[in-house]
N, C-alpha and C. Protein backbone atom coordinates (compact mmCIF):
# COMPACT_ATOMS: atom_id res chain seq x y z
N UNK A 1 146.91 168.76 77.66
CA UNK A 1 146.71 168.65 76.23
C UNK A 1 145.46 167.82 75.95
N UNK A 2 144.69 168.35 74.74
CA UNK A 2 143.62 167.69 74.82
C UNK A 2 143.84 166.58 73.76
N UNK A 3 142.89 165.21 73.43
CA UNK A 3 142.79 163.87 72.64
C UNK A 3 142.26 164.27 71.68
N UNK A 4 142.66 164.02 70.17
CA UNK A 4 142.37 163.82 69.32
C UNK A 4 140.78 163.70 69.28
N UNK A 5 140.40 162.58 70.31
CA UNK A 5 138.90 161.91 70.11
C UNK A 5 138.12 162.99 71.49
N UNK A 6 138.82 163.37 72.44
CA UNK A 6 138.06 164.73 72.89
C UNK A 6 137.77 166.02 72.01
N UNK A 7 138.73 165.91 71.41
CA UNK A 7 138.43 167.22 70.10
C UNK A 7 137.13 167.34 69.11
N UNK A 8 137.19 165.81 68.51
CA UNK A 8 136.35 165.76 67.74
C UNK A 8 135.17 165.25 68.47
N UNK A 9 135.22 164.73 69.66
CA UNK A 9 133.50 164.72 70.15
C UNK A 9 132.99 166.62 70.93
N UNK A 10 133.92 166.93 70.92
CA UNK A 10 133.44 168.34 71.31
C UNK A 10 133.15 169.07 69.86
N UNK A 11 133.40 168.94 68.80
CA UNK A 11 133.31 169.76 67.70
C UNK A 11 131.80 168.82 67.21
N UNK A 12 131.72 168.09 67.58
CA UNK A 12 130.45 166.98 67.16
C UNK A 12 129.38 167.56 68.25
N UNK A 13 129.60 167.71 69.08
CA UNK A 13 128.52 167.98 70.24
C UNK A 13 127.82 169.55 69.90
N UNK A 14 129.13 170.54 69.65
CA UNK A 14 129.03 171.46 69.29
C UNK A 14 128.22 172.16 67.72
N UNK A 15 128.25 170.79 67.15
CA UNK A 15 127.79 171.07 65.68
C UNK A 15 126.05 170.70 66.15
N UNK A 16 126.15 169.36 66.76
CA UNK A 16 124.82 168.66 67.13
C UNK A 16 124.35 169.87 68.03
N UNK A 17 124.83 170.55 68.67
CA UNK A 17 123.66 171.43 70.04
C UNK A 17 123.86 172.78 68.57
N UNK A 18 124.33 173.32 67.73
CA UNK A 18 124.44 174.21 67.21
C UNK A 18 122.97 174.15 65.90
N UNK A 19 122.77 172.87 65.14
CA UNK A 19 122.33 172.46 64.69
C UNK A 19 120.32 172.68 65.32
N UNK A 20 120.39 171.52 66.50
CA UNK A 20 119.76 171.33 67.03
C UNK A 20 119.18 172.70 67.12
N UNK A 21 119.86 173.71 67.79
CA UNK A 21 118.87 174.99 68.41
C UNK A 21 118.44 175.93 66.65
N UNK A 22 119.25 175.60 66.43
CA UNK A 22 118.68 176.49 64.47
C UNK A 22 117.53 175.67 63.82
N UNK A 23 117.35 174.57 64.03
CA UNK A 23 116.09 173.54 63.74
C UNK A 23 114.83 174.09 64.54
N UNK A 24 115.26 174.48 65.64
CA UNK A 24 114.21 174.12 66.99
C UNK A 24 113.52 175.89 66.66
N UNK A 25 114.45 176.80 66.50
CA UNK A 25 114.56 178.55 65.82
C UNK A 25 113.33 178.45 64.68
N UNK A 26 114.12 177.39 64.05
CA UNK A 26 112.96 177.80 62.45
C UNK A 26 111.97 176.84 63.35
N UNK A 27 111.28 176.22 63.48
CA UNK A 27 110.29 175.60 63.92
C UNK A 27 109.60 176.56 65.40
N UNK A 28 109.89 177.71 65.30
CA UNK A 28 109.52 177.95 66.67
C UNK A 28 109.15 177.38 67.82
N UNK A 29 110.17 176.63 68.41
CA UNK A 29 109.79 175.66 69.48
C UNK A 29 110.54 176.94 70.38
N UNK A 30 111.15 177.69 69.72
CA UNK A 30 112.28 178.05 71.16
C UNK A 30 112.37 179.38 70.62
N UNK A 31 112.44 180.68 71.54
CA UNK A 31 112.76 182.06 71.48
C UNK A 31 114.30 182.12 71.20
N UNK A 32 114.73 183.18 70.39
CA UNK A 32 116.03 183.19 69.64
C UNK A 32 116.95 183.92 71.03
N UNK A 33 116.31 184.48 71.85
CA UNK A 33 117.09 185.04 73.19
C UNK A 33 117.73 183.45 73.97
N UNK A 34 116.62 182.59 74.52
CA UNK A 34 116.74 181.49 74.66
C UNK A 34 118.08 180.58 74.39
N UNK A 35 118.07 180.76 73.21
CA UNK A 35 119.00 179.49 72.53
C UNK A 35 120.24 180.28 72.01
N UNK A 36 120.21 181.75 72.38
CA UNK A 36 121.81 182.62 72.09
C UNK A 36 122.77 181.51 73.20
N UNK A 37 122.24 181.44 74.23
CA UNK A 37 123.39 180.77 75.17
C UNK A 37 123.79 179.78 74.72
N UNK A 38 123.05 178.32 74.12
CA UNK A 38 123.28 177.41 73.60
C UNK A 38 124.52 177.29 72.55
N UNK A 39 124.20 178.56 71.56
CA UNK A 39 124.85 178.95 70.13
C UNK A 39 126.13 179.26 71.02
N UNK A 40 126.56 180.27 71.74
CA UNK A 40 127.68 180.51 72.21
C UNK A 40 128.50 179.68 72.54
N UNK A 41 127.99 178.87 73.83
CA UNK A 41 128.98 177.68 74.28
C UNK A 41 128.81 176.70 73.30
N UNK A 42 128.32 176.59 72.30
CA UNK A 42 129.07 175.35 70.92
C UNK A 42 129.74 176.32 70.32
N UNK A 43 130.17 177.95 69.93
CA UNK A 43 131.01 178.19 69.28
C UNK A 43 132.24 178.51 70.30
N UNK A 44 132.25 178.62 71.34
CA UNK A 44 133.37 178.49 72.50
C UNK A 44 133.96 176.53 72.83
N UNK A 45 132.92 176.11 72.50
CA UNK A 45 133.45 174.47 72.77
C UNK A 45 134.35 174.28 71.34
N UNK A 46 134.06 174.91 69.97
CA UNK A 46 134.61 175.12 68.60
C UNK A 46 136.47 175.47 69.18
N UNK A 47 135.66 176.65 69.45
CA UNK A 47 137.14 177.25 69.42
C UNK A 47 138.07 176.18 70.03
N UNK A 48 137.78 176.43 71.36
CA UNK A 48 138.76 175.17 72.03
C UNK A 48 139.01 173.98 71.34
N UNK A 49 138.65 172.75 70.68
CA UNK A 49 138.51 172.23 70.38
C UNK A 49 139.67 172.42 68.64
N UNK A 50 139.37 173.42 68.06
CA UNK A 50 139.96 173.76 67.15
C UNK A 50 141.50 174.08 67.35
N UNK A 51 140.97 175.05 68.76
CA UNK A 51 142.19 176.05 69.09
C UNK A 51 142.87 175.48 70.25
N UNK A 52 143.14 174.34 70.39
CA UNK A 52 143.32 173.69 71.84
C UNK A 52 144.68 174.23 72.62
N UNK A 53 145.35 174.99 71.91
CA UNK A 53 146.37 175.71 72.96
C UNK A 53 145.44 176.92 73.55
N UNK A 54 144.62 177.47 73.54
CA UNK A 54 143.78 178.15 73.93
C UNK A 54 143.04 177.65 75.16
N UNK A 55 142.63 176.61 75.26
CA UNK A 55 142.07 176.17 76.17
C UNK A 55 143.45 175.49 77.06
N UNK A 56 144.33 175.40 76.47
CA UNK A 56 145.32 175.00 77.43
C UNK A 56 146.18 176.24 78.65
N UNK A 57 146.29 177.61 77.70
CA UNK A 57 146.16 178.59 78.55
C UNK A 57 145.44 178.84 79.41
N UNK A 58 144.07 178.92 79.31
CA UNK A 58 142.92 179.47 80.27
C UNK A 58 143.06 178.12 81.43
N UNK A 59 143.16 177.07 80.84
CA UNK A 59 143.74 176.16 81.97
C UNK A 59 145.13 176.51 83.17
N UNK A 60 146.27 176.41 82.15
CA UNK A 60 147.26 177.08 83.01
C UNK A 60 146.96 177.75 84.04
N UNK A 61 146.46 179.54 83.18
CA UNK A 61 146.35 180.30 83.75
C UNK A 61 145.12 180.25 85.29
N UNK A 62 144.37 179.54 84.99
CA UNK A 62 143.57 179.60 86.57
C UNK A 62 143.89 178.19 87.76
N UNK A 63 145.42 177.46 86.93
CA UNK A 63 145.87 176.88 87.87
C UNK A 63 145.35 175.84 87.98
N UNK A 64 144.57 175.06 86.69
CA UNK A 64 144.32 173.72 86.29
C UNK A 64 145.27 172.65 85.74
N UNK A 65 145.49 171.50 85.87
CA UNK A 65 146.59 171.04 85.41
C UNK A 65 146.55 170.14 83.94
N UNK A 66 145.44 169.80 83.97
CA UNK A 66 144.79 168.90 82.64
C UNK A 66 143.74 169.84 82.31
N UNK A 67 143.86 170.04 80.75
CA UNK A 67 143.10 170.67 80.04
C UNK A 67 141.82 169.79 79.81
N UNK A 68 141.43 168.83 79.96
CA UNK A 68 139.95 168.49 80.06
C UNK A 68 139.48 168.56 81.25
N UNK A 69 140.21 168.58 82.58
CA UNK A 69 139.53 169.20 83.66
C UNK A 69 139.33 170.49 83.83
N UNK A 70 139.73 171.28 82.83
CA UNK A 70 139.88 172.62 82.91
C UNK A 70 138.06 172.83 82.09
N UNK A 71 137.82 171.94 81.29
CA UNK A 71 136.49 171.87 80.25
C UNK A 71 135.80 171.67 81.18
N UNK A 72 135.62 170.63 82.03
CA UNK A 72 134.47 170.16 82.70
C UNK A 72 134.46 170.96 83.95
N UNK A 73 135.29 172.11 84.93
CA UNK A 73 135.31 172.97 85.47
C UNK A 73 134.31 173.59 84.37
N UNK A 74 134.29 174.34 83.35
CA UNK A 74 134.06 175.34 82.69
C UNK A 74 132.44 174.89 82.88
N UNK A 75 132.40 173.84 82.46
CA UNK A 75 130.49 172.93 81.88
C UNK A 75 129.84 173.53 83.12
N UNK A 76 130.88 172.65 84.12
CA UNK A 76 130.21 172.70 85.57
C UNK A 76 129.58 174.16 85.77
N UNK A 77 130.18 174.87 85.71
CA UNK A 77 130.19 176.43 86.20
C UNK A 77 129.23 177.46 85.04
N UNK A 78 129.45 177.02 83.85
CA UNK A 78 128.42 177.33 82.81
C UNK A 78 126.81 177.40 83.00
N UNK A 79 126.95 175.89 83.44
CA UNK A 79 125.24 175.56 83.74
C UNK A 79 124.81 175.91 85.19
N UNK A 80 125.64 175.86 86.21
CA UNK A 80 125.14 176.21 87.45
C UNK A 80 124.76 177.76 87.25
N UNK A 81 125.80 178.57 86.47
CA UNK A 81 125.15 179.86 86.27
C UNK A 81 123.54 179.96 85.40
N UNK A 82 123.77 178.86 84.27
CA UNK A 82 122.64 178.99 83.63
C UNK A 82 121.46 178.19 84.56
N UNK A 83 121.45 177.55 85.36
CA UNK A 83 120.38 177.33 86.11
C UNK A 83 119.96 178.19 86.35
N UNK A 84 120.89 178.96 87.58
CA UNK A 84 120.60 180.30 88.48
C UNK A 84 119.37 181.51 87.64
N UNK A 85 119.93 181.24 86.40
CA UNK A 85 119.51 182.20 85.93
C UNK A 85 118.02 182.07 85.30
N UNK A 86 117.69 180.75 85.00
CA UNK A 86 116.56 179.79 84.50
C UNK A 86 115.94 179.94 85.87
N UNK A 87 116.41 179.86 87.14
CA UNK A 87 115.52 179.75 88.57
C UNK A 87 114.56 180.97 88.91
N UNK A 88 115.11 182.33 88.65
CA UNK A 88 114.68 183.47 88.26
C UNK A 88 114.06 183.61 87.51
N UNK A 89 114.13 183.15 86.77
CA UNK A 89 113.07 183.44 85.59
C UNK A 89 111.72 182.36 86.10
N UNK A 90 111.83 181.56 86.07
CA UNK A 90 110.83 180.94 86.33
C UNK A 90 110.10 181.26 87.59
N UNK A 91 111.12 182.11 88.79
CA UNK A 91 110.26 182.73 89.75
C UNK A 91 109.72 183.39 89.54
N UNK A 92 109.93 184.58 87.80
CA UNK A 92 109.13 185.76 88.01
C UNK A 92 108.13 185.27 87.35
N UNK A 93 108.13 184.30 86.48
CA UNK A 93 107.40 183.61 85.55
C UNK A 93 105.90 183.52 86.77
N UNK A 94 106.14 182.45 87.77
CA UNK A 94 105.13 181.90 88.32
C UNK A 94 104.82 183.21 89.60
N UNK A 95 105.26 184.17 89.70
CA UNK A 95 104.87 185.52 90.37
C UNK A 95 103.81 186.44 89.19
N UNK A 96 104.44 186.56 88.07
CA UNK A 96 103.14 186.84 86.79
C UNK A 96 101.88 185.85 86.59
N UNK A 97 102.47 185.14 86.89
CA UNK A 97 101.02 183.84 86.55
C UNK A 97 99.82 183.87 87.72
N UNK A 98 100.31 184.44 88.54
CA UNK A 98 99.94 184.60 90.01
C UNK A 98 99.28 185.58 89.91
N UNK A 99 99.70 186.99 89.77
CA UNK A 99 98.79 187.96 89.30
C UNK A 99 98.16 188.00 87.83
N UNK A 100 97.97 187.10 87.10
CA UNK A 100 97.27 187.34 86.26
C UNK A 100 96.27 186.70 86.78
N UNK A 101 96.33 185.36 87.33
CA UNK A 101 95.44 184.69 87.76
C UNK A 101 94.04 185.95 88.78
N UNK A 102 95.03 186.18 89.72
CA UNK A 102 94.18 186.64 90.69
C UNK A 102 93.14 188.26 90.16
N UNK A 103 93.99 188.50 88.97
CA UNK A 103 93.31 189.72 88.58
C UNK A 103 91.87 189.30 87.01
N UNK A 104 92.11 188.18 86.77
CA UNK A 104 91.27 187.14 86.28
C UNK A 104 89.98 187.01 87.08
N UNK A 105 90.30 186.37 88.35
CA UNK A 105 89.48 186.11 89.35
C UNK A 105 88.32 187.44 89.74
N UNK A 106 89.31 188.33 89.83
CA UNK A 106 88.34 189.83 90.38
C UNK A 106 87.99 190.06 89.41
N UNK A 107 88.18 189.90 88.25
CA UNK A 107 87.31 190.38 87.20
C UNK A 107 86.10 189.51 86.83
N UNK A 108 85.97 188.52 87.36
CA UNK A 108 85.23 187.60 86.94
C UNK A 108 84.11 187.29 88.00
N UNK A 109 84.73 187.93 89.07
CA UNK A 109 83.55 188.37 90.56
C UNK A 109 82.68 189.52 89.78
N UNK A 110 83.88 190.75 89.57
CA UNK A 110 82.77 192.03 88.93
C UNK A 110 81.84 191.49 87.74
N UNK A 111 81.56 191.07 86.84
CA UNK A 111 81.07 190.57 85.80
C UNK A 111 80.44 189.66 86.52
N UNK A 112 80.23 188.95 87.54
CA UNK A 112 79.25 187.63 88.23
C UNK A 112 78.12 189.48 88.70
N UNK A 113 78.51 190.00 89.66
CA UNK A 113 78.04 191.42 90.35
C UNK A 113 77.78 192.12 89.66
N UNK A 114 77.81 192.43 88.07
CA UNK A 114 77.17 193.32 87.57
C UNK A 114 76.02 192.71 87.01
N UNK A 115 75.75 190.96 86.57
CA UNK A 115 75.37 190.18 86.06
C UNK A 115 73.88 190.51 87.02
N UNK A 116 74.19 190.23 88.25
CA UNK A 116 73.28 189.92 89.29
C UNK A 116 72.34 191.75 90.01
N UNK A 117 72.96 192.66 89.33
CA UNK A 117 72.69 194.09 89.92
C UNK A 117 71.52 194.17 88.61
N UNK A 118 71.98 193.39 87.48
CA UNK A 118 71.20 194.12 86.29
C UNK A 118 69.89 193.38 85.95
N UNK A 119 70.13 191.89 86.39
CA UNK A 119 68.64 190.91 86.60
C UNK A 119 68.09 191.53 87.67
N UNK A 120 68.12 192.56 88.53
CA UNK A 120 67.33 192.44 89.60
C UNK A 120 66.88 194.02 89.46
């Protein structure tokens, strides 16, 4: 069963990270694909929080015995996926940066070589 004061710091956290990414949206600091994940797990931390026999099932059911260890299982496993998935991206990220670079470079040899074919 979850605390009164776990409830309401999860519905607080959830308002603050919910808040936070709709600020950060209108200010374009952040792509709206980006910050869907954010929006989700504060309206899933809501629910629970609201709905706390809900989170006491999904506890049960995967054989947790305290419903706030059943939350911080969830965090844990949330973000290790969302790393994973941030790690990829940033590999393909710096694999594009890589070929832009290098196709930068050859273009900037041809343009030195046409520079030097046409003075002479």
């Amino acid at each position: 069963m979850m605390t009164t004061t776990l409830r309401v710091l999860l519905i607080l956290a959830s308002l603050g990270t919910f808040s936070l990414m709709m600020h950060k949206i209108r200010r374009s600091k952040v792509q709206i694909e980006s910050s869907i994940f954010w929006i989700v797990l504060a309206l899933v931390l809501v629910v629970y929080s609201v709905f706390p026999p809900v989170a006491d099932f999904c506890a049960r059911l995967l054989g947790i015995y305290a419903t706030t260890n059943f939350l911080f299982v969830l965090a844990i496993f949330v973000l290790i996926v969302k790393v994973f998935y941030m790690t990829i991206h940033i590999s393909q990220l710096e694999t594009r940066v890589k070929e832009l670079v290098q196709q930068m470079a050859l273009e900037e040899k041809f343009h030195e070589e046409e520079k030097l074919h046409k003075e002479q």
